[in-house]
C-alpha atoms as a PDB file:
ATOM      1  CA  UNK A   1      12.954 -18.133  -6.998  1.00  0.00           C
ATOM      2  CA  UNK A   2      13.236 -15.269  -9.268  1.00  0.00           C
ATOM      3  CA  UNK A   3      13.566 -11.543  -8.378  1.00  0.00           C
ATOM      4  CA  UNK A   4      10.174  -9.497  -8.531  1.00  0.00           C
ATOM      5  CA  UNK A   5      11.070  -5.755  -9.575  1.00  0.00           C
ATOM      6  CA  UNK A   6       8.667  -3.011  -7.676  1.00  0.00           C
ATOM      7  CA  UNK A   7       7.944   0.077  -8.302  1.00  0.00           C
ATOM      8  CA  UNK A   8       5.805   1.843  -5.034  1.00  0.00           C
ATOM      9  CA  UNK A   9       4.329   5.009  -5.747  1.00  0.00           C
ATOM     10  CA  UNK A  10       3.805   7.164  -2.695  1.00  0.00           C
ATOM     11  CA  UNK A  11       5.907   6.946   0.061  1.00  0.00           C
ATOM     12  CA  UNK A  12       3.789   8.515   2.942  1.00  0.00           C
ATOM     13  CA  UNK A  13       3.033   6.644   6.205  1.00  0.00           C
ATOM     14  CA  UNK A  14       1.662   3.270   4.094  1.00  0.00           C
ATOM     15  CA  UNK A  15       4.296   3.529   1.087  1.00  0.00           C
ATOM     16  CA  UNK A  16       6.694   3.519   4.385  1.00  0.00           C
ATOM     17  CA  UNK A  17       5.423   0.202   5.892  1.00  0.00           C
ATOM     18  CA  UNK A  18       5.440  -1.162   2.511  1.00  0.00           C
ATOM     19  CA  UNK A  19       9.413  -0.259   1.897  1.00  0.00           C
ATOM     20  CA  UNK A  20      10.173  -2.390   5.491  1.00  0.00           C
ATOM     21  CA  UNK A  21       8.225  -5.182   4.984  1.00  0.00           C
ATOM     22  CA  UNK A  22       9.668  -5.477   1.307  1.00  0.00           C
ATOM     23  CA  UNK A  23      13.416  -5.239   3.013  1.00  0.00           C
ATOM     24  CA  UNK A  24      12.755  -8.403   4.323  1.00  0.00           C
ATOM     25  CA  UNK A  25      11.486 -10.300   1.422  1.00  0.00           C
ATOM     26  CA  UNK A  26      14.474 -11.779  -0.084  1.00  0.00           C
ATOM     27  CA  UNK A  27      13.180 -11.914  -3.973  1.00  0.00           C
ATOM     28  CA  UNK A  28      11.553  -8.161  -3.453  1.00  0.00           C
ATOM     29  CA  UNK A  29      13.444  -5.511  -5.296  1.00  0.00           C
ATOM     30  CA  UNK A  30      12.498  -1.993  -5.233  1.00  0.00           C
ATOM     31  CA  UNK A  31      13.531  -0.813  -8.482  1.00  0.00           C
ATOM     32  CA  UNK A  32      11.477   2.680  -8.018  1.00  0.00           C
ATOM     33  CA  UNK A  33      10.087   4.954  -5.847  1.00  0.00           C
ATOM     34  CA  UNK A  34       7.338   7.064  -7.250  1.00  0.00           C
ATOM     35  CA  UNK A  35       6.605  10.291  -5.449  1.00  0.00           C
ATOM     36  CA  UNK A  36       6.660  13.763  -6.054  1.00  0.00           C
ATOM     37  CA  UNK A  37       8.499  15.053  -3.617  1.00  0.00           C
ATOM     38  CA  UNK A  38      11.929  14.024  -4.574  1.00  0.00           C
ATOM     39  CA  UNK A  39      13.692  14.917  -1.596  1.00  0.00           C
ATOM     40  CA  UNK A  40      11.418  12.824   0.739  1.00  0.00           C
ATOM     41  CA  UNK A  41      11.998   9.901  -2.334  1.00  0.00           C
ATOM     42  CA  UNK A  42      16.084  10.197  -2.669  1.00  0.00           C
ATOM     43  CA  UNK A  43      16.387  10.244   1.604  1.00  0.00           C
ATOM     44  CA  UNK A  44      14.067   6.962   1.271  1.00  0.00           C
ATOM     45  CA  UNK A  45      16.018   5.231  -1.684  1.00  0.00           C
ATOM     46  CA  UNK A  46      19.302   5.413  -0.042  1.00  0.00           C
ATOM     47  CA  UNK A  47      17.590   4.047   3.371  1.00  0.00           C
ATOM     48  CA  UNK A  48      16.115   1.025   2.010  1.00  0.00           C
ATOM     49  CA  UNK A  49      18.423   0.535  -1.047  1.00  0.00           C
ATOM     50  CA  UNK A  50      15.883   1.447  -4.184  1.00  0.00           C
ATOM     51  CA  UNK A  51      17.292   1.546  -7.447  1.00  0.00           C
ATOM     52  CA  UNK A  52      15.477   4.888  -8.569  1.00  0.00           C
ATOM     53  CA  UNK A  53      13.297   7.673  -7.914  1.00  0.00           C
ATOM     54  CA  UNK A  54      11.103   9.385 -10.253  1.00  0.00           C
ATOM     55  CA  UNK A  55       8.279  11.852  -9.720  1.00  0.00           C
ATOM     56  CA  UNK A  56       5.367  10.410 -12.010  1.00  0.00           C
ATOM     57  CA  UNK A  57       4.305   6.883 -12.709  1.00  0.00           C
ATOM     58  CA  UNK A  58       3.804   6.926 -16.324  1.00  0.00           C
ATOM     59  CA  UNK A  59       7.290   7.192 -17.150  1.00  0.00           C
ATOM     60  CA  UNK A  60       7.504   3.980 -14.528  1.00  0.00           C
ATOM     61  CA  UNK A  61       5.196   1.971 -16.322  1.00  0.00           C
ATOM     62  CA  UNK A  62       7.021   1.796 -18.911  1.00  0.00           C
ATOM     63  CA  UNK A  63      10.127   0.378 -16.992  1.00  0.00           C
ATOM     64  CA  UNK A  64      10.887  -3.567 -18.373  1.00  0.00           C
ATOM     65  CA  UNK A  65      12.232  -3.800 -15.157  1.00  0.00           C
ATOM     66  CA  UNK A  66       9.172  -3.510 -12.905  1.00  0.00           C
ATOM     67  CA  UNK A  67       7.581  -6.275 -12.409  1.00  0.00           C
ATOM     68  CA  UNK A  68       4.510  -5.042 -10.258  1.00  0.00           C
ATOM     69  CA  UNK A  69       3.408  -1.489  -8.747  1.00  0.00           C
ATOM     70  CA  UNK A  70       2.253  -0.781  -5.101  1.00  0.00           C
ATOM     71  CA  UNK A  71       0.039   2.236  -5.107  1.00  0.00           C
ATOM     72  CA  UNK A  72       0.208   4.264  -1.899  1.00  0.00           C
ATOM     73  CA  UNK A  73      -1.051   7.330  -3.653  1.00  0.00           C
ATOM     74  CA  UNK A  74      -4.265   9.143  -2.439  1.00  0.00           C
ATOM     75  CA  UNK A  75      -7.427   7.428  -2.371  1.00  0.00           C
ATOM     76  CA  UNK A  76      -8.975   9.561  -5.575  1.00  0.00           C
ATOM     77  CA  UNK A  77      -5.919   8.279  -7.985  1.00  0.00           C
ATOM     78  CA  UNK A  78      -6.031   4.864  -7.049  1.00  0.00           C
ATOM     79  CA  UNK A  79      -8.929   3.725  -9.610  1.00  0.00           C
ATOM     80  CA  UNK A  80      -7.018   5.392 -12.488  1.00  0.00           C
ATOM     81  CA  UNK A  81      -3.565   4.445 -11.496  1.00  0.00           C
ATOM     82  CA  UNK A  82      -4.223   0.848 -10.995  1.00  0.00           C
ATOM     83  CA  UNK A  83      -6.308   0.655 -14.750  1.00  0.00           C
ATOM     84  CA  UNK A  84      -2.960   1.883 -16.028  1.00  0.00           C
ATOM     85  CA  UNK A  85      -0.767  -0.824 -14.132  1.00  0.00           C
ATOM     86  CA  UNK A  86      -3.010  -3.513 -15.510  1.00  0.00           C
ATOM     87  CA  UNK A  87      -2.372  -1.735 -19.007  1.00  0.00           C
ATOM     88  CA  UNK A  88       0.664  -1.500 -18.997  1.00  0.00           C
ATOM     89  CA  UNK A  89       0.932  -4.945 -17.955  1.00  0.00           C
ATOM     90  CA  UNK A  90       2.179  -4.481 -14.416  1.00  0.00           C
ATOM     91  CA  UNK A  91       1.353  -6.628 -11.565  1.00  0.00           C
ATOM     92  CA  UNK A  92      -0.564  -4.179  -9.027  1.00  0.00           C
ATOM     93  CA  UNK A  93      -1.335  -3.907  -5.203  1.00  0.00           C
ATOM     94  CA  UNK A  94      -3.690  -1.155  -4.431  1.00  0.00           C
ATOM     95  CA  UNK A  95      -3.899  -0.024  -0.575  1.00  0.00           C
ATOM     96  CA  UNK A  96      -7.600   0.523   0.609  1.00  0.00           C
ATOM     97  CA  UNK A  97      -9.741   1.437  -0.765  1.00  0.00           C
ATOM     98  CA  UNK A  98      -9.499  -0.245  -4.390  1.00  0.00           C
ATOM     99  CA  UNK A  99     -11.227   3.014  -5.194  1.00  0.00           C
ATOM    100  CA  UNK A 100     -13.478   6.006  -4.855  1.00  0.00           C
ATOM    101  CA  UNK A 101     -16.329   4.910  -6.544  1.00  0.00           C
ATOM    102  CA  UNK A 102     -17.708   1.612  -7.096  1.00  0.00           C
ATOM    103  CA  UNK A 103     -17.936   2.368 -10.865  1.00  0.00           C
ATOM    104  CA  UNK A 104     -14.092   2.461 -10.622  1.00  0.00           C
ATOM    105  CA  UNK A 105     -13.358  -0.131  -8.530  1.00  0.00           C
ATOM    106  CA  UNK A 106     -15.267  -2.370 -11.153  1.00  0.00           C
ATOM    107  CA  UNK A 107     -13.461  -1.067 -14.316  1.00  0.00           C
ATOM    108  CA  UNK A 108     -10.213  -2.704 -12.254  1.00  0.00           C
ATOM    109  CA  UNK A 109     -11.845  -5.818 -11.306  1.00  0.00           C
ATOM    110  CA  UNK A 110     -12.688  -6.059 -15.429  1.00  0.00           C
ATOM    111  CA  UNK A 111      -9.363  -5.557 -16.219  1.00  0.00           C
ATOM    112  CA  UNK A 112      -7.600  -7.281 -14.156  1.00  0.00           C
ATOM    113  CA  UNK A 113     -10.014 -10.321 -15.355  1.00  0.00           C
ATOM    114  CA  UNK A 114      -9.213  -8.993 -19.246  1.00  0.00           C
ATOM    115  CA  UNK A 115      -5.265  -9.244 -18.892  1.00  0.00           C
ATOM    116  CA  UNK A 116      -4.878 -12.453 -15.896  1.00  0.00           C
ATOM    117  CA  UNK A 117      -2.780 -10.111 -13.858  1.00  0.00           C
ATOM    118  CA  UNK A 118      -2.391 -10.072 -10.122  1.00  0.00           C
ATOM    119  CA  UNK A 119      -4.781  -7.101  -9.081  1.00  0.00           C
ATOM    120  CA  UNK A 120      -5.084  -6.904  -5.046  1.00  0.00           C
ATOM    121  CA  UNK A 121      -6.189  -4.451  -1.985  1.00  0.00           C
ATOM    122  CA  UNK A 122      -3.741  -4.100   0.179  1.00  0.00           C
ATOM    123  CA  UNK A 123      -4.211  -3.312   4.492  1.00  0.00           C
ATOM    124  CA  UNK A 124      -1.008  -2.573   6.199  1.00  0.00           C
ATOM    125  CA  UNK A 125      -2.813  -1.224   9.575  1.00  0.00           C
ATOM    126  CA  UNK A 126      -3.646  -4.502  10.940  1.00  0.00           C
ATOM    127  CA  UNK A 127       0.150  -4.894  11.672  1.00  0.00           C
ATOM    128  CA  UNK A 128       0.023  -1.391  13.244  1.00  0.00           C
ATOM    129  CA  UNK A 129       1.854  -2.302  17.204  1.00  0.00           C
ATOM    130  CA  UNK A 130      -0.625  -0.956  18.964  1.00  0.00           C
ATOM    131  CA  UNK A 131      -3.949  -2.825  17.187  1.00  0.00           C
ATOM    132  CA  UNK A 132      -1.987  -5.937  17.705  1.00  0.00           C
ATOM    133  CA  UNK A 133      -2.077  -4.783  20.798  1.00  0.00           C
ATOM    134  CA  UNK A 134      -5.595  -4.283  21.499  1.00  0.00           C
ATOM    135  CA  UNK A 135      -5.991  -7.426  19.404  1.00  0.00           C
ATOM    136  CA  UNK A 136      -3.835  -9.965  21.447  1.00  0.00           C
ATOM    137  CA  UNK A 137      -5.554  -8.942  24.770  1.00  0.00           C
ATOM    138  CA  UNK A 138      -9.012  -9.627  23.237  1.00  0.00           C
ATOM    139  CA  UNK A 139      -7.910 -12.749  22.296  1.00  0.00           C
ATOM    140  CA  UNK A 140      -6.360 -13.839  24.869  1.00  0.00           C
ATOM    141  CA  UNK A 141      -9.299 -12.735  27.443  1.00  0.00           C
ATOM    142  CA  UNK A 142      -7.384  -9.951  28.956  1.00  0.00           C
ATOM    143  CA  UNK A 143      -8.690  -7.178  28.078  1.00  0.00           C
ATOM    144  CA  UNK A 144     -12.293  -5.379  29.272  1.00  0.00           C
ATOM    145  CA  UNK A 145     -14.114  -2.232  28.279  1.00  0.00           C
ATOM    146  CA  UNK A 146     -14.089   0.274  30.892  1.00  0.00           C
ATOM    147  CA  UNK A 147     -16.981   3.082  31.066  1.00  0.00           C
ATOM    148  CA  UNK A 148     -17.607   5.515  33.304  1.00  0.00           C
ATOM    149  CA  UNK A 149     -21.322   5.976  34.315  1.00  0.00           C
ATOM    150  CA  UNK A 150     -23.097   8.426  36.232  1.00  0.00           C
ATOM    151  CA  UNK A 151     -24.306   7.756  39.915  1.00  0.00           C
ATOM    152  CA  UNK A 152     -28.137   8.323  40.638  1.00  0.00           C
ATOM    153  CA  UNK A 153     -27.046  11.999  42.038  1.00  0.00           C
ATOM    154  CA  UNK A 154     -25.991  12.924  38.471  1.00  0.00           C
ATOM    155  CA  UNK A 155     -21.920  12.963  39.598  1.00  0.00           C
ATOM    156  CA  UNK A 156     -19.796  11.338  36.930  1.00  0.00           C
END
């Protein structure tokens, strides 16, 4: 299977969760980090093995090598940013929300369906340990709500 080159733009909290799960995808390769704090971005590169680091994603999108983008950037960017992946004919996985308007989010669902490309929402928190957690005891039946209710005196 070939190689798929990635470029993730934001490494915060979510742009962090993206980096592990990509070290364990075997055809993964992240070729970029995108963030602009550089010092944050070089520590992370040379932790999870990232070919570069650069501070804006224009200059990224222009890359041959990168295949796709993973946008971890804040919430009013993401509209924008992903319109310019699918421009720049990038690949793109956009963490929630797609965007901040609904005018935006369908000026990415057009393009994507103008150029073919992949175009997705991503959710990392559902593998967050402790909502898998919560999650496994509801399904398995082991887990109850506790509240605490007031006796007829008025005592908690």
């Amino acid at each position: 299977m070939n190689r798929v080159g990635i470029a993730l733009a934001g490494a915060g909290a979510f742009g962090l969760r993206h980096l592990q799960a990509l070290g364990r995808i075997a055809q993964a390769d992240v070729v970029v980090i995108v963030e602009s704090d550089t010092g944050k971005a070089t520590q992370l590169r040379a932790e999870y093995g990232a070919g570069k680091v650069r501070d804006t994603l224009a200059e990224v999108l222009a890359m041959p090598e990168v295949d796709a983008v993973i946008l971890c950037t804040p919430t009013p960017m993401h509209g924008e940013q992903a319109l310019s992946c699918l421009a720049a004919g990038k690949h793109v996985l956009v963490e929630i929300p797609l965007a901040d308007s609904l005018a935006a989010a369908q000026a990415v669902v057009d393009a994507q369906r103008k150029t073919g490309l992949v175009a997705m929402c991503g959710h990392t928190r559902r593998f967050n340990p402790s909502l898998r957690w919560i999650h496994d005891r509801i399904v398995g039946e082991t887990f109850t709500v506790q509240q605490l209710e007031k006796d007829v005196s008025g005592q908690a």
